[in-house]
Protein backbone atom coordinates (compact mmCIF):
# COMPACT_ATOMS: atom_id res chain seq x y z
CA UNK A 1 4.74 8.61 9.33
CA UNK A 2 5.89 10.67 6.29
CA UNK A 3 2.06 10.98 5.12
CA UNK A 4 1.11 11.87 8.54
CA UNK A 5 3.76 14.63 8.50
CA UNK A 6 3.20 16.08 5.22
CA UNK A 7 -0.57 16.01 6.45
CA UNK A 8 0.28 17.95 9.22
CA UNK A 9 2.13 20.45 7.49
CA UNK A 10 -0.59 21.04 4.73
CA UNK A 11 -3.33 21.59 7.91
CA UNK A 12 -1.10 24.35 9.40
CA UNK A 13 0.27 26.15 6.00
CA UNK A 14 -3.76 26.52 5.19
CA UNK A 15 -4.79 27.33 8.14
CA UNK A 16 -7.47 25.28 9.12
CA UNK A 17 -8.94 25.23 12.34
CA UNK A 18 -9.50 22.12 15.03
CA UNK A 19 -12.52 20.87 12.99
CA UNK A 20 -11.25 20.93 9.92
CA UNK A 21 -7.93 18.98 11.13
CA UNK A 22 -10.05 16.45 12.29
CA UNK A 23 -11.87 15.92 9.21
CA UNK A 24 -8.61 15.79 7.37
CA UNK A 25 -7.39 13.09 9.63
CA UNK A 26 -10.77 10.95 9.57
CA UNK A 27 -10.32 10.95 5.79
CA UNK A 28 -6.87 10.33 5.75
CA UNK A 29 -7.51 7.28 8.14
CA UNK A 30 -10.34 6.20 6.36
CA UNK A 31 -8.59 6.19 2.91
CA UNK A 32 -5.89 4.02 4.76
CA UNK A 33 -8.17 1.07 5.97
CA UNK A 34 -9.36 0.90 2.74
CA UNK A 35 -5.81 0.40 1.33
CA UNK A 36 -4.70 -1.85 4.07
CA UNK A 37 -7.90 -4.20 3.41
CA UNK A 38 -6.96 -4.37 0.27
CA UNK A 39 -3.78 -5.02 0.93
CA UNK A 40 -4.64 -7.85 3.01
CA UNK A 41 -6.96 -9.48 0.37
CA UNK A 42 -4.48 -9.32 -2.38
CA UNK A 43 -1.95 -12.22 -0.24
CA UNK A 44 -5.04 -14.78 0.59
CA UNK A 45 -6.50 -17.27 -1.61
CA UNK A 46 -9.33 -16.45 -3.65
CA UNK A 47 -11.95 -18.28 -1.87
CA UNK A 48 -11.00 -17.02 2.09
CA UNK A 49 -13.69 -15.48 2.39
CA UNK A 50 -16.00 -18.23 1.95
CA UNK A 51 -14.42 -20.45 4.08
CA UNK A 52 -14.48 -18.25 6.99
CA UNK A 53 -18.16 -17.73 6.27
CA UNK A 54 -18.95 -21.48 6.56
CA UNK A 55 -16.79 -22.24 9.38
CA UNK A 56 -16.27 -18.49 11.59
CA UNK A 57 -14.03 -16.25 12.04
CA UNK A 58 -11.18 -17.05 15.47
CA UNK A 59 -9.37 -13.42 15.50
């Protein structure tokens, strides 16, 4: 929420239009999914991965 705030702020004090708020965001949420897969990876076993491979995936 704070990064989402401070993103906010940064959009207005440069004063970007619609666009180029959008872009911002689609970064911003890109660069998070990347950090929350990580994330995710770093509290499973090494060899996940390959077992959902072999026997699917139930999400």
């Amino acid at each position: 929420m704070r990064r989402s705030i401070l993103l906010l702020l940064f959009v207005g004090a440069c004063g970007l239009g619609p666009d180029d708020e959008l872009w911002i965001l689609e970064q911003a949420w890109r660069q998070a999914e990347e950090i929350a897969a990580i994330a995710d990876n770093l509290l499973l076993p090494a060899r996940t991965d390959e077992f959902f491979d072999r026997h699917g995936r139930r999400d």
